[in-house]
C-alpha atoms as a PDB file:
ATOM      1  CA  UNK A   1       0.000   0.000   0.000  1.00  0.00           C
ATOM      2  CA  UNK A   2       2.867   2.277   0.826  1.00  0.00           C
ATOM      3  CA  UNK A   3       4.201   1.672  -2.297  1.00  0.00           C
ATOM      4  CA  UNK A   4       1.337   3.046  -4.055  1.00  0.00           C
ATOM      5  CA  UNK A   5       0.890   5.862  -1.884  1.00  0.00           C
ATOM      6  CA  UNK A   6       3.963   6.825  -2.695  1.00  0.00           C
ATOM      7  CA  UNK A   7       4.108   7.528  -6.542  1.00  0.00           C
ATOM      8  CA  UNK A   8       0.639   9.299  -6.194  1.00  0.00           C
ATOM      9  CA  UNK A   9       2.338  11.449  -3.288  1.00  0.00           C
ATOM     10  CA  UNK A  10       5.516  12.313  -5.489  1.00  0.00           C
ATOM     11  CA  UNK A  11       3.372  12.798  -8.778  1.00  0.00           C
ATOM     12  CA  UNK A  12       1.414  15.653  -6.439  1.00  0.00           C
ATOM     13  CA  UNK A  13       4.298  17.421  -5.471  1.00  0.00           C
ATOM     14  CA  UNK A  14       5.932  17.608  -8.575  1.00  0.00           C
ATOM     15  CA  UNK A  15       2.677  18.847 -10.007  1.00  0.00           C
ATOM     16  CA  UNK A  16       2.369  21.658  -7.548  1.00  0.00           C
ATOM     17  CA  UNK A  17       6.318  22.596  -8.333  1.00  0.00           C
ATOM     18  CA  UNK A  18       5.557  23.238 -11.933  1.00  0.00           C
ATOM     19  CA  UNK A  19       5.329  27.115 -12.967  1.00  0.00           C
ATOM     20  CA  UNK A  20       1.998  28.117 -13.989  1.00  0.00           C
ATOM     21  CA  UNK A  21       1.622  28.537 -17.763  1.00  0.00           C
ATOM     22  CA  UNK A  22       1.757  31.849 -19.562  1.00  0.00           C
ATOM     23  CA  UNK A  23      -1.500  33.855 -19.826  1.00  0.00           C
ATOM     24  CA  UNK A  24      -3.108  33.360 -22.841  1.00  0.00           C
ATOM     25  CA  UNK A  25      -3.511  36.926 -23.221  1.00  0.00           C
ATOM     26  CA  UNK A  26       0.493  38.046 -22.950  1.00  0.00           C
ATOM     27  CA  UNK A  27       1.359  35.616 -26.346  1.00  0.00           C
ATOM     28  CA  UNK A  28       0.977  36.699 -29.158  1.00  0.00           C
ATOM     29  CA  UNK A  29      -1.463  34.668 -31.737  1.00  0.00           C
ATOM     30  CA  UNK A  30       0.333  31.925 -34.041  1.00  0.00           C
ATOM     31  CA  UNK A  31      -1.189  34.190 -37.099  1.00  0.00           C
ATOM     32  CA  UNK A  32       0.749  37.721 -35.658  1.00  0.00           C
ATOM     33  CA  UNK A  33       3.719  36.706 -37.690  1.00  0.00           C
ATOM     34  CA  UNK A  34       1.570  36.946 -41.048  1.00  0.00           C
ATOM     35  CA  UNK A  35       1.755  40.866 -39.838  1.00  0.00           C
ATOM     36  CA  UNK A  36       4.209  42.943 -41.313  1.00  0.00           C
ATOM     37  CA  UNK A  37       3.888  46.257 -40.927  1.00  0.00           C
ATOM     38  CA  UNK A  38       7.161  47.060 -39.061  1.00  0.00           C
ATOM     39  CA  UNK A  39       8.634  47.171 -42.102  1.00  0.00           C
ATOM     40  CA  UNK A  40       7.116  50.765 -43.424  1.00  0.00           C
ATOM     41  CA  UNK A  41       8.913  52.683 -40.532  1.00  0.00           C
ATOM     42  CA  UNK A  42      10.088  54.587 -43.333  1.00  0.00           C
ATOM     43  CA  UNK A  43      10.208  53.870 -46.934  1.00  0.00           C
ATOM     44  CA  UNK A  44      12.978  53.792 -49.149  1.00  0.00           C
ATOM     45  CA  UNK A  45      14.378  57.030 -51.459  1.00  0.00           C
ATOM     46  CA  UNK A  46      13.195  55.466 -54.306  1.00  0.00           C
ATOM     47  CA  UNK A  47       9.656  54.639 -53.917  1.00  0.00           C
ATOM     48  CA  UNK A  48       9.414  58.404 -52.086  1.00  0.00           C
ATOM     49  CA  UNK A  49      10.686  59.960 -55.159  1.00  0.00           C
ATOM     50  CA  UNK A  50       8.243  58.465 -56.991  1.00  0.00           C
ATOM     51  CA  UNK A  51       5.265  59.254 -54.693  1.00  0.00           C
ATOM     52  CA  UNK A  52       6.942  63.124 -54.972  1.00  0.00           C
ATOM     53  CA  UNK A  53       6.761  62.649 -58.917  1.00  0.00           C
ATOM     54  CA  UNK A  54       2.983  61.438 -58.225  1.00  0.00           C
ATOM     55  CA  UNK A  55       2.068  64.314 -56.156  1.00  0.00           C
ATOM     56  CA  UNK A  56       3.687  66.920 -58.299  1.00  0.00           C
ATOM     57  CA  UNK A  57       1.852  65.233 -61.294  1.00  0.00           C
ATOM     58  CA  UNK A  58      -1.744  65.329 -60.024  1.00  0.00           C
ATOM     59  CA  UNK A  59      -1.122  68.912 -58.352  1.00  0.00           C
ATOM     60  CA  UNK A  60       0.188  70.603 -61.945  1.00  0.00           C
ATOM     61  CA  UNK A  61      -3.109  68.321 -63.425  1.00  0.00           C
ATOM     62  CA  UNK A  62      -5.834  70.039 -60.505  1.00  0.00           C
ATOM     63  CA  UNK A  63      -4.270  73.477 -60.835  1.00  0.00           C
ATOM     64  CA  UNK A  64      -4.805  72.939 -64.980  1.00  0.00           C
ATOM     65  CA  UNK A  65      -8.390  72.284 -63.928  1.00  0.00           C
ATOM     66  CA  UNK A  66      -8.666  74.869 -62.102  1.00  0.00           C
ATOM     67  CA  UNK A  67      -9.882  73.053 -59.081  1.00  0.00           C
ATOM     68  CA  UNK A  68     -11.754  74.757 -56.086  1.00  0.00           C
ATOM     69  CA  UNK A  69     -12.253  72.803 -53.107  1.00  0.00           C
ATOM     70  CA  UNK A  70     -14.216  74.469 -50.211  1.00  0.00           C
ATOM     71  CA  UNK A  71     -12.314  72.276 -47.671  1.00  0.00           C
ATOM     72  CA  UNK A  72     -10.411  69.267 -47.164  1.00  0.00           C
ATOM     73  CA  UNK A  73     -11.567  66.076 -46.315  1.00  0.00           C
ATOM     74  CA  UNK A  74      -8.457  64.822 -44.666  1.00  0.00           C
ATOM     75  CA  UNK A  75      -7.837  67.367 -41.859  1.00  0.00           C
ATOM     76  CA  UNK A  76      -4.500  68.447 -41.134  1.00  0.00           C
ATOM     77  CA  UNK A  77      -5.075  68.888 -37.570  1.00  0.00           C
ATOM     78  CA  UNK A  78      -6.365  64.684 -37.592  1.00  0.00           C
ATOM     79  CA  UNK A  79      -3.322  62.814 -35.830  1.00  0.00           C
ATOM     80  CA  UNK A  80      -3.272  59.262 -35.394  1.00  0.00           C
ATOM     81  CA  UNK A  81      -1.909  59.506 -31.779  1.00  0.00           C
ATOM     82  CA  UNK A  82      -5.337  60.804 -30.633  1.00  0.00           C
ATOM     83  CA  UNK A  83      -6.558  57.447 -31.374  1.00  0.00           C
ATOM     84  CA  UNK A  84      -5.578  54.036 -29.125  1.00  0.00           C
ATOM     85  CA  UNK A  85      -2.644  51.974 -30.234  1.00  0.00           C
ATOM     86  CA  UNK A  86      -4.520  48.627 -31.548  1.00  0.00           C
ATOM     87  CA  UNK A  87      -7.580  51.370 -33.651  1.00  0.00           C
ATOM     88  CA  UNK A  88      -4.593  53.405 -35.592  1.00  0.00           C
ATOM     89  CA  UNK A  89      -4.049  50.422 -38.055  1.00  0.00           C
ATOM     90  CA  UNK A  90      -7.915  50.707 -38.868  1.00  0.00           C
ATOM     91  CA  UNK A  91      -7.877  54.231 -39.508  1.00  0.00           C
ATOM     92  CA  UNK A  92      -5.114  54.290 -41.506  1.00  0.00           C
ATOM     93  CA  UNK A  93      -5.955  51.286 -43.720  1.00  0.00           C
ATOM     94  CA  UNK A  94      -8.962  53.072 -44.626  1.00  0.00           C
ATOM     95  CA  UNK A  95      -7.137  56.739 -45.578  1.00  0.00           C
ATOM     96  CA  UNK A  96      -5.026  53.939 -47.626  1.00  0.00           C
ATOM     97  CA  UNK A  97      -7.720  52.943 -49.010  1.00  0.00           C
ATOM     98  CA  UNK A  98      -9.926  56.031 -49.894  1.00  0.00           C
ATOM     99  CA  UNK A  99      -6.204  56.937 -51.453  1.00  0.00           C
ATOM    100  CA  UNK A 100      -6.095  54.127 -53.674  1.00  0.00           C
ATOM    101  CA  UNK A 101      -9.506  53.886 -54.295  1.00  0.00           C
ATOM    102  CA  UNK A 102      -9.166  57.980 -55.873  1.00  0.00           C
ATOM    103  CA  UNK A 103      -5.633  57.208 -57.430  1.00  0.00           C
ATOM    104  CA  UNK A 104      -6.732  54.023 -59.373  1.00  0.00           C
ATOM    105  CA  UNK A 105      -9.830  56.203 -60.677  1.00  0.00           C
ATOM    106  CA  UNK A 106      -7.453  59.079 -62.350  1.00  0.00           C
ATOM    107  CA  UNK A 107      -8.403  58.736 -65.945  1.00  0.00           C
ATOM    108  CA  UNK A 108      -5.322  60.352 -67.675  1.00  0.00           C
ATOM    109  CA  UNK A 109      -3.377  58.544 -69.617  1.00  0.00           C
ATOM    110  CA  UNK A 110      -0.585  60.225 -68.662  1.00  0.00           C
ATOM    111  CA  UNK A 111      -0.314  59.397 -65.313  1.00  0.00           C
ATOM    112  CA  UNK A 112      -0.604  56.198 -66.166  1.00  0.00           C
ATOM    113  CA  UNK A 113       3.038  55.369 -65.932  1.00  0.00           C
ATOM    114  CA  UNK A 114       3.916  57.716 -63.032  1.00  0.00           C
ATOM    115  CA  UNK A 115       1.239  56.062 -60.793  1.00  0.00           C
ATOM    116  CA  UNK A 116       2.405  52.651 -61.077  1.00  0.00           C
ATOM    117  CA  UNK A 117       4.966  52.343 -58.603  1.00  0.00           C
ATOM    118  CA  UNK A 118       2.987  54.194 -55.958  1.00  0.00           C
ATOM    119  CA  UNK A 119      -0.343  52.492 -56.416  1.00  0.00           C
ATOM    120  CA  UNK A 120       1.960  49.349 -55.843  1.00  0.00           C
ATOM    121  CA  UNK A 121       3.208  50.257 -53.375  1.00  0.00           C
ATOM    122  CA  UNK A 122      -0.261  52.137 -51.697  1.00  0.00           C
ATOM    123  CA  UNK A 123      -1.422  48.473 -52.404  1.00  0.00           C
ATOM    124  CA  UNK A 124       1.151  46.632 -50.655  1.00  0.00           C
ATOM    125  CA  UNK A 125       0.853  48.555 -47.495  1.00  0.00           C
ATOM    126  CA  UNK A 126      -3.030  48.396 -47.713  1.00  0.00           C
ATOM    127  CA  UNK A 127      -3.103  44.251 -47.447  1.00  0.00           C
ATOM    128  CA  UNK A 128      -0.373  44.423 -44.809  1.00  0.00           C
ATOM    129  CA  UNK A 129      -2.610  46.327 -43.145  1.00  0.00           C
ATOM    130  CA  UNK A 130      -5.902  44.499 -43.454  1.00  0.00           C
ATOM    131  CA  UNK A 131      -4.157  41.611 -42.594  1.00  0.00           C
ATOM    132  CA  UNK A 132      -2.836  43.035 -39.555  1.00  0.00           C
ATOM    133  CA  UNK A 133      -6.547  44.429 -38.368  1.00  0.00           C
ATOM    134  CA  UNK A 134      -8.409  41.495 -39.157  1.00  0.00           C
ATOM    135  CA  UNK A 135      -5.751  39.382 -37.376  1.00  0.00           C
ATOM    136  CA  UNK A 136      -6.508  41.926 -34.460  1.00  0.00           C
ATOM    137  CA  UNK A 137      -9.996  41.794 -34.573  1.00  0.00           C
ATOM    138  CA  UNK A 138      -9.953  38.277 -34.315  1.00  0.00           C
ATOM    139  CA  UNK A 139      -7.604  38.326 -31.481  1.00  0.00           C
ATOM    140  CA  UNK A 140      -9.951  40.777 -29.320  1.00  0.00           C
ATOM    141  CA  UNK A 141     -13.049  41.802 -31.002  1.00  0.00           C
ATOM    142  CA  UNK A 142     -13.922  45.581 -29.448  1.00  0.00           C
ATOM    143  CA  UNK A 143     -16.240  48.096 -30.755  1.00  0.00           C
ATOM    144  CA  UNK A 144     -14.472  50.823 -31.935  1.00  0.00           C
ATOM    145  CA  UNK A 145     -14.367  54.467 -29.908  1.00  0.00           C
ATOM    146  CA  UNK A 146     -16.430  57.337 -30.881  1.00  0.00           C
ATOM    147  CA  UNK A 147     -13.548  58.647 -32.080  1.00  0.00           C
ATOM    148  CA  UNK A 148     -12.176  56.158 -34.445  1.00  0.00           C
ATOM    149  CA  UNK A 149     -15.858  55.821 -35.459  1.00  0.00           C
ATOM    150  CA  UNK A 150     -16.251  59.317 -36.290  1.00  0.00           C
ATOM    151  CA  UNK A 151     -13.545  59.503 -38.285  1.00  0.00           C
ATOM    152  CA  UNK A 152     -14.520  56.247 -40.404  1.00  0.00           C
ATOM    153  CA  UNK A 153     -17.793  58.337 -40.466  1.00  0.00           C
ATOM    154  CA  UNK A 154     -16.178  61.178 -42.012  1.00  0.00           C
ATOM    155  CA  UNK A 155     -14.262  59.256 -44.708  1.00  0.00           C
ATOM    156  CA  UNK A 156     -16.934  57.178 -45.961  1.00  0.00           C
ATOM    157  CA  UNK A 157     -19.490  60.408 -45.771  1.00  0.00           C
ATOM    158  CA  UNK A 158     -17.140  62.534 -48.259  1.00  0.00           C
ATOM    159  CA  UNK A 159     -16.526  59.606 -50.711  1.00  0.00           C
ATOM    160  CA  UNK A 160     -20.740  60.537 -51.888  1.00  0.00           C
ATOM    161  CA  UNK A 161     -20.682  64.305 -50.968  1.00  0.00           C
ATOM    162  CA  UNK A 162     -17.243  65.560 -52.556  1.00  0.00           C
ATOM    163  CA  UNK A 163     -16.810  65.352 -56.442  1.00  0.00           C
ATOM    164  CA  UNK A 164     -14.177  63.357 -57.740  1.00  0.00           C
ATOM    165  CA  UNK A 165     -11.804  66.724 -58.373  1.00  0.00           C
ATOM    166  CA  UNK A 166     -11.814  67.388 -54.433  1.00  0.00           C
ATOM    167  CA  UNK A 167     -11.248  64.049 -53.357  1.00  0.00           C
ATOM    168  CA  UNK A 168      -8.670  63.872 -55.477  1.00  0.00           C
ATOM    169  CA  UNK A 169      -6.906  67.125 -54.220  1.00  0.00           C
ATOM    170  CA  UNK A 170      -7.577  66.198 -50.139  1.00  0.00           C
ATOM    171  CA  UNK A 171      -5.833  62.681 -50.997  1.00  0.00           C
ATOM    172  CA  UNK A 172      -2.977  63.875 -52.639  1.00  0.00           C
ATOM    173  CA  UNK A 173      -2.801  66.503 -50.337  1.00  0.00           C
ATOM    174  CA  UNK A 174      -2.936  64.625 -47.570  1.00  0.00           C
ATOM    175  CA  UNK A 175      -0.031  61.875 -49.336  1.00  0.00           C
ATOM    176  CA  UNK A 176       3.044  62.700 -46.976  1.00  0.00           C
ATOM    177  CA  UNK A 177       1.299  62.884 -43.636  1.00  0.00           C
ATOM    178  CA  UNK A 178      -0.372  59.604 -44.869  1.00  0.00           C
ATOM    179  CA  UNK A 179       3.598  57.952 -45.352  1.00  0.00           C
ATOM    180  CA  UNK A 180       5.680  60.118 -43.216  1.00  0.00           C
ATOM    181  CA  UNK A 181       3.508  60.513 -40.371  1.00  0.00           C
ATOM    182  CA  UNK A 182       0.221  58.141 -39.901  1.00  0.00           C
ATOM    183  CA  UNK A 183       2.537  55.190 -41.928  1.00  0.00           C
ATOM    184  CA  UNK A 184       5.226  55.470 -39.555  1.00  0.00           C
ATOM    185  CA  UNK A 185       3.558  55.543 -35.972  1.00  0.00           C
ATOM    186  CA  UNK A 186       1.021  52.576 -37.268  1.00  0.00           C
ATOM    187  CA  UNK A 187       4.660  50.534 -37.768  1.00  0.00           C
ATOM    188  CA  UNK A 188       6.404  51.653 -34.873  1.00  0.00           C
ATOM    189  CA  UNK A 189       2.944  50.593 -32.510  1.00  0.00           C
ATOM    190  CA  UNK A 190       3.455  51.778 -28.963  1.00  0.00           C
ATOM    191  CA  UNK A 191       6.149  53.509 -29.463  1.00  0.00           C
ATOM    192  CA  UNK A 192       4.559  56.034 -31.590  1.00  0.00           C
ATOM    193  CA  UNK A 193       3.640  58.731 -28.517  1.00  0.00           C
END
């Protein structure tokens, strides 16, 4: 009998002994690694020159036009730190994708060429970024904040009250904020204060 007692005694011990296992909640999901987003903390020279040829393009194209735009639709005053770490990818995949969505529409031959590399590139960042909100969402499904939601509100709102012109013009004005700023505190996560 003692014999038996024994093993189940030492089996108990050694169970109590062992360290508890990680929280679930402090590791990060199996899928996180299909995230990538680190990796526009800044972008190279190249592809920047050619989002500067881009810009310059599509401004000299709108001033031709004579475009008049009342306001923008992208404020200038609109900073991604106002929002909570895990929201900012959300918001800025969709000012990526109002951007692409305006870009891809420009029918003018030619800007054909000169909006290749960025619309690539626009598109690139875009499903790195829906990748890495879904895989969040997933992870911990929260209703957004007024805030974010406001903002969404706003985007989506403009899309059927500006005309084409003025979308145009906020977007491209808007480009370097979009890749310098917004771009580079969604990589850098919670380190962008």
């Amino acid at each position: 009998m003692l014999l038996l007692l024994l093993p189940l005694l030492l089996a108990a011990v050694l169970t109590r002994t062992q360290a508890d296992p990680v929280p679930r909640a402090t590791r990060l999901p199996v899928e996180a690694k299909d995230c990538h987003i680190a990796q526009f903390k800044s972008l190279s020279p190249k592809e920047l020159q050619a989002f500067k040829k881009a810009k310059g393009a599509i401004e000299k194209r709108l001033l031709e036009k004579d475009m008049r735009c009342s306001s923008h639709l992208i404020s200038r005053a609109w900073d991604l730190k106002q929002l909570q770490v895990q929201e900012r990818p959300k918001a800025l995949q969709a000012e990526v994708a109002l951007t692409l969505k305006v870009w891809e529409n420009i029918n003018d031959s030619a800007l054909t060429t000169i909006l290749g590399q960025p619309l690539h590139t626009l598109s690139h960042i875009h499903s790195q970024l829906q990748t890495c909100t879904q895989l969040q969402a997933t992870a911990e499904p929260k209703p957004p904040s007024r805030r974010l939601s406001r903002w969404l509100h706003r985007l989506q709102e403009a899309q059927s009250k500006e005309t084409p012109g003025c979308l145009e013009d906020s977007v491209t004005s808007n480009l370097f904020q979009l890749l310098l700023r917004d771009l580079k505190c969604v990589a850098s996560g919670d380190q962008c204060v």
